[in-house]
Protein backbone atom coordinates (compact mmCIF):
# COMPACT_ATOMS: atom_id res chain seq x y z
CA UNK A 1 0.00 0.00 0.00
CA UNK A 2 2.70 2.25 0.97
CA UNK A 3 3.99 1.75 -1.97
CA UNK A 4 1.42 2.63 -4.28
CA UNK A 5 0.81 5.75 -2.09
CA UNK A 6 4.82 6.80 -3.02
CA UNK A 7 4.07 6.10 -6.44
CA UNK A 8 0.70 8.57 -6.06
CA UNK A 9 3.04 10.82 -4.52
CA UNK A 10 5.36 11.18 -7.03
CA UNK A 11 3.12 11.59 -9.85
CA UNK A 12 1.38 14.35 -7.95
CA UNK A 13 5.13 16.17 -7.53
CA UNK A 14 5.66 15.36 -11.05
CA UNK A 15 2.21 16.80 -12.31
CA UNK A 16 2.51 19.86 -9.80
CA UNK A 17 6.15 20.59 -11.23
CA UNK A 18 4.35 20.09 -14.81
CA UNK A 19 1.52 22.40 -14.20
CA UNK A 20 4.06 25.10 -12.66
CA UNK A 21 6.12 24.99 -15.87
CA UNK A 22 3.32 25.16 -17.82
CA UNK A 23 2.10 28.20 -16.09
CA UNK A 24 5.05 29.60 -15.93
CA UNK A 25 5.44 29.27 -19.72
CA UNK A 26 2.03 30.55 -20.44
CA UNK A 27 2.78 33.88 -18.37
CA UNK A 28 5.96 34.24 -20.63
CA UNK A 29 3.09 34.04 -23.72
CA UNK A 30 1.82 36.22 -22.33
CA UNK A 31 4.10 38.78 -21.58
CA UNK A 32 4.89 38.63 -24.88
CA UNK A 33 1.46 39.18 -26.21
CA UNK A 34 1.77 42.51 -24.21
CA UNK A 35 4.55 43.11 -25.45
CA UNK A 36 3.52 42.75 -29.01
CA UNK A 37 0.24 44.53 -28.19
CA UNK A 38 2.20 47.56 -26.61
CA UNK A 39 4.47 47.52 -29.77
CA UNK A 40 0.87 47.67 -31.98
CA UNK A 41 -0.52 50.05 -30.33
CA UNK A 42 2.50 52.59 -29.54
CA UNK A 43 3.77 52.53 -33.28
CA UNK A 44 -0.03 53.16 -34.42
CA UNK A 45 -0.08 55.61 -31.96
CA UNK A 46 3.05 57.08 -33.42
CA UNK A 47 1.65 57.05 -37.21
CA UNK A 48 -1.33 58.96 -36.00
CA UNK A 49 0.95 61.52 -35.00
CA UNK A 50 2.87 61.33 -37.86
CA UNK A 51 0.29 61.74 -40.54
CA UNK A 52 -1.52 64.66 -38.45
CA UNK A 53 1.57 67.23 -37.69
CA UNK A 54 2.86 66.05 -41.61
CA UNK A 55 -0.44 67.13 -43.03
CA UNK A 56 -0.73 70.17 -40.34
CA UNK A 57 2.30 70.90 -41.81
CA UNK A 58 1.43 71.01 -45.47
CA UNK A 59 -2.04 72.37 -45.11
CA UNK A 60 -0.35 75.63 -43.32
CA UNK A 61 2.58 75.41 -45.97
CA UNK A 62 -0.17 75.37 -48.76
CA UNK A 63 -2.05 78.05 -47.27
CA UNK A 64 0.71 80.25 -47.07
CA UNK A 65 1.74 79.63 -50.68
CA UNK A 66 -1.57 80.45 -51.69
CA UNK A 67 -2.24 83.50 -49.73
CA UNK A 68 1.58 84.38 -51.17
CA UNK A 69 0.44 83.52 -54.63
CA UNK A 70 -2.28 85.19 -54.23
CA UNK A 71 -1.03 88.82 -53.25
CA UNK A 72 1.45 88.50 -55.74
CA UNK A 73 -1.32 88.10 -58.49
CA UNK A 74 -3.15 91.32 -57.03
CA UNK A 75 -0.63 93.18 -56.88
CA UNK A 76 -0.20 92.55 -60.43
CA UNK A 77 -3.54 93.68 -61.14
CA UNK A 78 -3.30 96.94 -59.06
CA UNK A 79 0.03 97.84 -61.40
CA UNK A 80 -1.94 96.99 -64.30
CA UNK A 81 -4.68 99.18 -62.93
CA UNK A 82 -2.33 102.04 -62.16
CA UNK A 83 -0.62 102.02 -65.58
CA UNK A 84 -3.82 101.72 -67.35
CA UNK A 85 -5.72 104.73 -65.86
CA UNK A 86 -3.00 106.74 -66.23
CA UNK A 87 -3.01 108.18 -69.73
CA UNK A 88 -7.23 108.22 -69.43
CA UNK A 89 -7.10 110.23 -66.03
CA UNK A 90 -4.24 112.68 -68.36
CA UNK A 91 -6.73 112.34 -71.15
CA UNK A 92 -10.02 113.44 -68.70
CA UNK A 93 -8.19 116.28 -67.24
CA UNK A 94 -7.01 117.63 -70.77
CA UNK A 95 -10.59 117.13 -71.69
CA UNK A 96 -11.83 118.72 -68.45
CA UNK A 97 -9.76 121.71 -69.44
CA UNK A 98 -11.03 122.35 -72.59
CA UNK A 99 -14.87 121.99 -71.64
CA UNK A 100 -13.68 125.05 -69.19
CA UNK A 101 -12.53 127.23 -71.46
CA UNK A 102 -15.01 126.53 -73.85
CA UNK A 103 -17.67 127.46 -71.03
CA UNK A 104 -15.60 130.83 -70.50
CA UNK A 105 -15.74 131.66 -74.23
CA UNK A 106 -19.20 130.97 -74.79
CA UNK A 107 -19.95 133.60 -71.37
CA UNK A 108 -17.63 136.00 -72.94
CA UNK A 109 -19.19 135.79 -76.47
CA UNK A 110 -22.97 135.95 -75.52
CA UNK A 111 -21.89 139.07 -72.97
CA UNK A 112 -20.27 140.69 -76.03
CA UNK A 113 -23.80 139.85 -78.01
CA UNK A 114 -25.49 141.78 -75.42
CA UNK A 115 -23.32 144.53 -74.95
CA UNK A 116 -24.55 148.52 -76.41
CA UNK A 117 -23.17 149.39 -80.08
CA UNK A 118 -20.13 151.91 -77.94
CA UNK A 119 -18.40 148.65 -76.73
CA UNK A 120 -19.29 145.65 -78.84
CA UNK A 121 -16.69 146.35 -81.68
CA UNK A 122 -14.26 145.93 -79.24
CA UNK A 123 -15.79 143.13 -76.90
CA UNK A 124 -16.10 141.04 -80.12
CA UNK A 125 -12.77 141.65 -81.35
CA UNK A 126 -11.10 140.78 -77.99
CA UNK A 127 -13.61 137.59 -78.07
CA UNK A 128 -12.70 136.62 -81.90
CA UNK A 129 -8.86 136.78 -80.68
CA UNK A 130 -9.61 134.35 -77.63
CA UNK A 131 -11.65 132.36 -79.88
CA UNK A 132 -8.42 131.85 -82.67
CA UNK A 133 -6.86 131.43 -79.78
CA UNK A 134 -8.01 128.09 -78.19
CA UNK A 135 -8.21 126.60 -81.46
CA UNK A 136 -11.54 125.52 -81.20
CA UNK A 137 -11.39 122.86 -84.30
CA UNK A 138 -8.48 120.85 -82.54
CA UNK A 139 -10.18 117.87 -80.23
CA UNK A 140 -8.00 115.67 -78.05
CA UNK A 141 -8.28 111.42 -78.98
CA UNK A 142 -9.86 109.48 -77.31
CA UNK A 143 -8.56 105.73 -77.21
CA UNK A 144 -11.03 103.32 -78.52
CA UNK A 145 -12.18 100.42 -76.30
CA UNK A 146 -10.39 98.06 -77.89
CA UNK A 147 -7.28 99.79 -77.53
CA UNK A 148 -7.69 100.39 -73.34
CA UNK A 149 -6.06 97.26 -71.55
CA UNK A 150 -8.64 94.99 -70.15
CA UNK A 151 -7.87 93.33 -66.87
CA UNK A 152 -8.39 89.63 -66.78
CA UNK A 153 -7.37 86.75 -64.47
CA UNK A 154 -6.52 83.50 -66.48
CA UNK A 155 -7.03 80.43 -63.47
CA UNK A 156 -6.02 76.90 -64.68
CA UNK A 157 -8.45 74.35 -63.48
CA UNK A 158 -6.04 71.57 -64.07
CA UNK A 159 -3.89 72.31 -60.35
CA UNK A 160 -6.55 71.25 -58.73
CA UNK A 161 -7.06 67.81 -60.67
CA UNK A 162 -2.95 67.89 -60.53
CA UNK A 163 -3.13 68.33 -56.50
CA UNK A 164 -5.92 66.17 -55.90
CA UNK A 165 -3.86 62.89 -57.64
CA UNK A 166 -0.97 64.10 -56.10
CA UNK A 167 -2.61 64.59 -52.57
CA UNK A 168 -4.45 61.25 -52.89
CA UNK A 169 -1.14 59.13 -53.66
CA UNK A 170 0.87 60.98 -50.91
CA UNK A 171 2.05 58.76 -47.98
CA UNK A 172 1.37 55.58 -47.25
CA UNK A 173 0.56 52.99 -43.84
CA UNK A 174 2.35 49.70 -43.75
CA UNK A 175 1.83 47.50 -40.99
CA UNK A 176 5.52 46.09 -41.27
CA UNK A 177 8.71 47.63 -42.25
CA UNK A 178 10.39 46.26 -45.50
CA UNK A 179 14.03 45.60 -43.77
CA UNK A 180 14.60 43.91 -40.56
CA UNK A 181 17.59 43.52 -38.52
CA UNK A 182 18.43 39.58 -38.77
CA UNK A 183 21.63 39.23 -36.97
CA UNK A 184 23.68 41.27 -34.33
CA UNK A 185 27.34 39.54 -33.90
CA UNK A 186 29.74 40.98 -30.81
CA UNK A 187 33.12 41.67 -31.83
CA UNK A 188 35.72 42.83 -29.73
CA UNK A 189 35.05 46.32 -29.46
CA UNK A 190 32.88 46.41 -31.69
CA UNK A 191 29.12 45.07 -33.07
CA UNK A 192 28.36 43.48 -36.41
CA UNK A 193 25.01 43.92 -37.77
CA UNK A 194 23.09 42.35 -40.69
CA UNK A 195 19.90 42.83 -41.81
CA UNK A 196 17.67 41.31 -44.49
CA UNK A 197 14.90 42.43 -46.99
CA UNK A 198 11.02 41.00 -45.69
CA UNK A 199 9.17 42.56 -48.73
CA UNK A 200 10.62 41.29 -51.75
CA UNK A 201 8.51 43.26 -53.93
CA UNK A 202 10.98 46.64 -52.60
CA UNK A 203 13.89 47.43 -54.35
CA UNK A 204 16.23 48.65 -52.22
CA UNK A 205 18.65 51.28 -53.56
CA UNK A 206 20.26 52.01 -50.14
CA UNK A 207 20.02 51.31 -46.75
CA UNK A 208 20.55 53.31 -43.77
CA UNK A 209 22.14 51.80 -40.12
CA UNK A 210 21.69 54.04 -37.05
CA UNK A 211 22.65 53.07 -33.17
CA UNK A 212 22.25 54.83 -29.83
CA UNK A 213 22.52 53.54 -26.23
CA UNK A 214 19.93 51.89 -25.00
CA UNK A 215 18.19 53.04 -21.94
CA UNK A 216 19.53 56.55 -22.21
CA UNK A 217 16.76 58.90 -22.55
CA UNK A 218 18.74 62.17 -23.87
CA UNK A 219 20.75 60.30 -26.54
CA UNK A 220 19.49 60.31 -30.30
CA UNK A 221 19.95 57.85 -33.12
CA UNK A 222 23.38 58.21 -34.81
CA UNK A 223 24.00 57.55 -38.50
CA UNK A 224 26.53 54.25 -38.58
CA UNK A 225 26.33 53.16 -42.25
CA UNK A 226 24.16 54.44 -45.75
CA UNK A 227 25.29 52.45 -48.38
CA UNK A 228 24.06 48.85 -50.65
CA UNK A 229 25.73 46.13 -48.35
CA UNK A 230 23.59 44.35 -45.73
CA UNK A 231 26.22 44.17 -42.91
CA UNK A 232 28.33 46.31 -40.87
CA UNK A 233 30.66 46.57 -38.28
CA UNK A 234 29.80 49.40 -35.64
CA UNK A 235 32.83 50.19 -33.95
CA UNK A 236 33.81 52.27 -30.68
CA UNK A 237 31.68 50.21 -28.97
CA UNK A 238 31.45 50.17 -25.02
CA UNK A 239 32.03 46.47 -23.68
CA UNK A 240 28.96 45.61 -21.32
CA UNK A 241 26.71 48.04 -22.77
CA UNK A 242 23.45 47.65 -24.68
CA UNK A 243 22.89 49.18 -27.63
CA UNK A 244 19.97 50.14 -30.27
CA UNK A 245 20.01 49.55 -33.93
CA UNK A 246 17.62 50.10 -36.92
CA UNK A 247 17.85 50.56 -39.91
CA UNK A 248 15.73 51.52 -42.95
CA UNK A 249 15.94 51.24 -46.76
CA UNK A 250 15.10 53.85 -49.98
CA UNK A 251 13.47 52.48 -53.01
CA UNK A 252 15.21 52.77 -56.75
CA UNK A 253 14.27 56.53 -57.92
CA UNK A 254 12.98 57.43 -54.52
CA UNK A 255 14.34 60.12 -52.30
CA UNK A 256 12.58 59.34 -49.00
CA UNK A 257 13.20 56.65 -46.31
CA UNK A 258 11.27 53.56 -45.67
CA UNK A 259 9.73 52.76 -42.12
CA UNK A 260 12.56 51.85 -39.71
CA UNK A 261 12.90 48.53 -38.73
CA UNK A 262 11.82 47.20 -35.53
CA UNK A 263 15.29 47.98 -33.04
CA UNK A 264 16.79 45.53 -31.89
CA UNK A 265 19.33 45.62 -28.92
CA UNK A 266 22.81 44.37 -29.12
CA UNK A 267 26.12 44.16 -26.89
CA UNK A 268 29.74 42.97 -26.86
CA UNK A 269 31.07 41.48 -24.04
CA UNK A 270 35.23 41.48 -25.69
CA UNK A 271 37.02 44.45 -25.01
CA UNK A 272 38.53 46.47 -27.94
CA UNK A 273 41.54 45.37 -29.82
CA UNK A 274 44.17 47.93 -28.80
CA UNK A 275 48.06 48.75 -29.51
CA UNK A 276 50.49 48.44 -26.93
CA UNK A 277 51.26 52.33 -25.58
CA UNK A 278 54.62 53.40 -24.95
CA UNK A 279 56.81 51.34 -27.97
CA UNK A 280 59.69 53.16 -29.29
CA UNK A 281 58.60 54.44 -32.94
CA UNK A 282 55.07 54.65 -32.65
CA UNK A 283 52.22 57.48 -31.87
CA UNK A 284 49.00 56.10 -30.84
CA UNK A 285 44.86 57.50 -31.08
CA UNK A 286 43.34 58.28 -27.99
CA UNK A 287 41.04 54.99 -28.56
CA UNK A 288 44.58 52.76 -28.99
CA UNK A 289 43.23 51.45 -32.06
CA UNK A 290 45.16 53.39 -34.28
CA UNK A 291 48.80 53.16 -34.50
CA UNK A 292 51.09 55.68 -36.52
CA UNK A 293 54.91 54.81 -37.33
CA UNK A 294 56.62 58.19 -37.02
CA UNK A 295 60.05 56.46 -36.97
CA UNK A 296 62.32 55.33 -39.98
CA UNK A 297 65.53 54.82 -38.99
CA UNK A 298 66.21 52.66 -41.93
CA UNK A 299 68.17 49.78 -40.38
CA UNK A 300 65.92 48.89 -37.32
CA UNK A 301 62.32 48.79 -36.33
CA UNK A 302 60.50 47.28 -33.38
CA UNK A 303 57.06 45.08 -33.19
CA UNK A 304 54.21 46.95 -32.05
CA UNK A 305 52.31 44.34 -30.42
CA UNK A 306 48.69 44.25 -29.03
CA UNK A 307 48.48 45.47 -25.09
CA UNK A 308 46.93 42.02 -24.62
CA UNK A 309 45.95 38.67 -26.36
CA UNK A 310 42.67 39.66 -27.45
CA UNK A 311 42.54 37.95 -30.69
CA UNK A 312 40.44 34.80 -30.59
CA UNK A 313 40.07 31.76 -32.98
CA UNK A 314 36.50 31.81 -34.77
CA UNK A 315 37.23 35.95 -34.94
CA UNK A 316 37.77 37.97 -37.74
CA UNK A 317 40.74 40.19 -37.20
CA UNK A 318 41.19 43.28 -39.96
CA UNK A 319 43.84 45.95 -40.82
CA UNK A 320 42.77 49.01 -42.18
CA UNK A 321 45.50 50.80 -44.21
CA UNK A 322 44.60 54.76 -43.49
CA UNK A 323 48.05 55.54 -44.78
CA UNK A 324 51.05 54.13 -46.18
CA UNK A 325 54.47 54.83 -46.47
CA UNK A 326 57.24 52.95 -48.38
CA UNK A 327 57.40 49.08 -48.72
CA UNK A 328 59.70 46.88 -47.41
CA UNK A 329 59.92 43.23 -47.61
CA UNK A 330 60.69 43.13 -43.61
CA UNK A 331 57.54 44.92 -42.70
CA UNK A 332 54.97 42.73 -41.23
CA UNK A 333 51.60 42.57 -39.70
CA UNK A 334 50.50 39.56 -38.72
CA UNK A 335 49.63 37.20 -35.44
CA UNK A 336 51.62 35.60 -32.88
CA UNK A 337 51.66 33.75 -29.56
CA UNK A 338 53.49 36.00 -27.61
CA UNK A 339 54.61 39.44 -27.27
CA UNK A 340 58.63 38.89 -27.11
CA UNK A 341 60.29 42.37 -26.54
CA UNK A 342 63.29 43.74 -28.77
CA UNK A 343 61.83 41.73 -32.00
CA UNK A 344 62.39 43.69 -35.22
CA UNK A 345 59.74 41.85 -37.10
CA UNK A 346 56.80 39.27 -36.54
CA UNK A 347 58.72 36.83 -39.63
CA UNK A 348 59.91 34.82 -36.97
CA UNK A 349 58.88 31.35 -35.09
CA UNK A 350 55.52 31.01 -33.30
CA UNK A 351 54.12 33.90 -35.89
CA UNK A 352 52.21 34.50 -39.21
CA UNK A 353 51.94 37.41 -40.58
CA UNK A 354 52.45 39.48 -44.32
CA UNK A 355 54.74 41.92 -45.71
CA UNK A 356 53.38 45.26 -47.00
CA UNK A 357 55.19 43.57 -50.71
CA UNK A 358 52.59 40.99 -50.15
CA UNK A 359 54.72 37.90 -49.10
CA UNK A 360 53.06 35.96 -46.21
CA UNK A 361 55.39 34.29 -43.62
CA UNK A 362 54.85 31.44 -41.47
CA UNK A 363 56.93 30.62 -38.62
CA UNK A 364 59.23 32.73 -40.22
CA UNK A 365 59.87 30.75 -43.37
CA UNK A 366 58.17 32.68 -46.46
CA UNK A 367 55.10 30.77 -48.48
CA UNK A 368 55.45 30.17 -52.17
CA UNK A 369 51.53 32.06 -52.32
CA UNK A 370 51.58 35.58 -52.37
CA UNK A 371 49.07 38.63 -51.86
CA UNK A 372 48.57 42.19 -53.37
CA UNK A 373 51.02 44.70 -52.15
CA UNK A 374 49.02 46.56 -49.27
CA UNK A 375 48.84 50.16 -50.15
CA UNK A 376 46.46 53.00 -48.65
CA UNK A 377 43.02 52.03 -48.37
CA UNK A 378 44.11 48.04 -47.82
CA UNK A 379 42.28 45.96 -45.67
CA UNK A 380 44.03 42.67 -44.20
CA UNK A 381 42.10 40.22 -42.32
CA UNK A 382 42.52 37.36 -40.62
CA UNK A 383 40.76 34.26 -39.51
CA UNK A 384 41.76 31.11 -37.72
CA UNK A 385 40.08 27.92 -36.61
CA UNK A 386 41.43 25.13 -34.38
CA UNK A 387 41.98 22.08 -36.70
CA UNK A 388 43.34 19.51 -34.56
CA UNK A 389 44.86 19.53 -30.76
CA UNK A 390 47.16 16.61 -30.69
CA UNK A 391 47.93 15.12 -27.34
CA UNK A 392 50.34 16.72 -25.28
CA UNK A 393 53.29 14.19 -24.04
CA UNK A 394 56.82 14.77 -22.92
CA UNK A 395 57.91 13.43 -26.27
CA UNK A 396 56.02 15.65 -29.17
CA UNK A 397 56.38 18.80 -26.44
CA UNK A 398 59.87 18.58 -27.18
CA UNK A 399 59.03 17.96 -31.54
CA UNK A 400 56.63 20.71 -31.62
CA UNK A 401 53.63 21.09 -32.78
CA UNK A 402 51.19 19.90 -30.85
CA UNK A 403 48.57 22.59 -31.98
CA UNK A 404 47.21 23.40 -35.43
CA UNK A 405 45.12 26.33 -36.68
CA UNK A 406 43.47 26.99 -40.15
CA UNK A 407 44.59 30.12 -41.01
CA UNK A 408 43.34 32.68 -43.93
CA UNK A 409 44.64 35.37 -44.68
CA UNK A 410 43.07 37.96 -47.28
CA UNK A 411 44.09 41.23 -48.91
CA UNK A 412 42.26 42.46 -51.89
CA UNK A 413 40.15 40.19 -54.12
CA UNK A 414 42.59 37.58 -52.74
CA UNK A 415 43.32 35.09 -49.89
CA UNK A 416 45.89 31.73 -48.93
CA UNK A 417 44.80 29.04 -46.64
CA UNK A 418 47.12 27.17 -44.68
CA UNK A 419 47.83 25.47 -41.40
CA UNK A 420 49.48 27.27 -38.46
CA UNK A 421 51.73 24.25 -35.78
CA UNK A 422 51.99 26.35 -33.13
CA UNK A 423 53.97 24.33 -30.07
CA UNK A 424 51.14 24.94 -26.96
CA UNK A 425 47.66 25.18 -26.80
CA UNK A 426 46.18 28.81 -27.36
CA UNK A 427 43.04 30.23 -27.24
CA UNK A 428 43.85 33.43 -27.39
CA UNK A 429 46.54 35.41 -29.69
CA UNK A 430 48.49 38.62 -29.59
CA UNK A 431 48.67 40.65 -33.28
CA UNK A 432 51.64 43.25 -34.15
CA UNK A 433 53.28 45.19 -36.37
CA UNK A 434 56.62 46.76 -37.90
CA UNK A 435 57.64 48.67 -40.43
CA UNK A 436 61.31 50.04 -41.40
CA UNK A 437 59.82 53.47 -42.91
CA UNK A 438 58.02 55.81 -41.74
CA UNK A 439 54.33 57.17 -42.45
CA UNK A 440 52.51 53.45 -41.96
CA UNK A 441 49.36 53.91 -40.25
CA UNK A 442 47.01 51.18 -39.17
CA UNK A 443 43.37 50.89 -37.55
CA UNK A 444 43.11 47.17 -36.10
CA UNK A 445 39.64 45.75 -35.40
């Protein structure tokens, strides 16, 4: 009986642990269904918003090119106005004028009618002399009708057929943006972030990456990256901290922005590759991720090497040529597994690395393969994967070799693969440079 009651027991634990799990996971559904329900009904919110100040705005901007347009056209008319009552108000007054003296004559004329026979010889005379005078067959011209400007407005009736299509395909509502963020890879540093195309019906001319600290109120989005590709590499990156990205697309022909993607946050937990302050030779950025050679002294140079192993197999490590001076087939920049002081160049044992003539060296003996020449503007990356770990005895630590990476290295439009026999397990890698001339300067990443 007891046991049977155990049994009973047990499946009751086991059932109660089931239906706590299963509650637990339906309150994480749920959660999520508010979260999805608070992202539905903020970003509507938002488009409300949108649509009424951008309309707001163009109904006052149209209103005020209207009223503008529409002083301007008045004011033509008034000039018109002015200009064409001119000569008539000349004409009237000229008119106006003569009517007056012709009123004075005639007075003068029937006075000297009336006057006695002692002074109407010489009333008459005076008024036949006035008469001559005023030239009373000459008549000013008046300007026919046809000839007087007539005022007209001439209103095309098309704008408003021309605003009304325009008006009624202006803006749009889409329920989901046509580019989302797919994948957000932490570098040291540093973020990468791809994104991907969800409407395949848009044809993407550009897209545009923007970032900005997440949980920080004050801080705006910051431009990272407008260009074709689908992935980049955010750098200056705070280890630790989250961050927001978007990004957005613009059509072929089109000159405004998609919707922005839904943002997505992001993080690195590596700290930044940086150079090693303080070598002999070298001037570094505030950041430590620049490194200057400001020393040629023709007949020695020292490695610059990483302040610590931060280079990791499975990474991607790059060297951005900013500016270059002149080659040498002992320059180098490359990976090793230490950082041995006083070395002139990283062509030695326990090391790969290239030349700036594009010769690649391993373990200091030179490959038959060779790369571009790296000149300004060169990137050179590397990438290494653990191939095989062979077991570690007394006998093949003293052979060697015991450790073996896959190594590419690319420069250009080009890249050699080898293996790497390295003499101890790593899993983690310093990277230098040296160069005999001056003007070299490298970002690392």
């Amino acid at each position: 009986m007891s046991a049977e009651v155990d049994a009973l027991l047990q499946e009751a634990k086991e059932s109660i642990e089931a239906a706590q799990n299963y509650r637990s996971e339906l309150q994480q559904r749920l959660h999520g269904l508010n979260q999805a329900r608070k992202q539905v009904r903020g970003s509507s919110g938002q488009a409300r918003e949108a649509l009424r100040r951008h309309f707001a705005e163009l109904q006052a901007a149209a209103t005020r090119l209207l009223t503008e347009r529409l002083s301007s056209l008045l004011a033509e008319v008034d000039s018109m106005e002015a200009d064409s009552v001119k000569p008539l108000d000349d004409c009237q007054s000229l008119i106006e004028h003569g009517v007056g003296q012709a009123d004075e004559l005639l007075r003068e004329g029937e006075a000297a009618l009336r006057c006695g026979l002692g002074e109407k010889e010489d009333k008459l005379g005076s008024f036949t002399k006035k008469a001559m005078h005023i030239q009373l067959d000459s008549l000013p011209e008046v300007p026919a009708l046809v000839d007087v400007p007539s005022v007209s407005a001439q209103l095309d009736d098309s704008l408003l057929g021309l605003l009304r299509d325009r008006v009624s395909r202006h803006g749009s509502v889409s329920s989901h943006p046509p580019v989302q963020i797919e994948e957000l890879q932490e570098r040291p540093g540093s973020i990468l972030v791809r994104w991907c195309k969800v409407d395949e019906d848009f044809a993407a001319a550009d897209y545009r990456l923007q970032y900005r600290r997440s949980g920080s109120g004050g801080s705006q989005y910051e431009d990272s990256y407008i260009g074709r590709d689908c992935e980049f590499l955010v750098l200056h990156m705070d280890p630790h901290t989250d961050y927001l990205f978007r990004v957005c697309a613009r059509g072929e022909g089109r000159t405004e922005w998609s919707p922005w993607s839904i943002p997505q946050t992001g993080y690195t937990t590596l700290a930044p590759h940086e150079w090693c302050p303080g070598t002999e030779g070298y001037i570094l950025s505030s950041r430590r991720n620049i490194a200057l050679c400001n020393d040629s002294s023709q007949t020695h140079c020292q490695v610059l090497y990483s302040k610590s192993p931060t280079y990791f197999c499975g990474q991607t490590l790059t060297f951005k040529i900013s500016a270059a001076g002149q080659l040498d087939r002992r320059d180098s920049l490359g990976v090793c597994v230490d950082n041995q002081r006083g070395a002139e160049s990283l062509q030695k044992d326990q090391a790969v690395c290239i030349s700036t003539n594009g010769a690649v060296f391993v373990n200091g003996k030179e490959m038959t393969n060779q790369l571009p020449a790296i000149t300004t503007g060169s990137a050179v990356t590397f990438d290494m994967e653990v191939v095989n770990l062979f077991p570690i005895s007394n006998n093949n630590l003293s052979e060697g070799c015991n450790f073996k990476l896959r190594v590419t290295i690319g420069s250009g439009n080009r890249e050699v693969v080898f293996d790497w026999l390295v003499d101890q397990a790593v899993d983690c890698l310093f990277f230098g440079c040296s160069f005999l001339h001056s003007g070299w300067k490298v970002l690392v990443f």
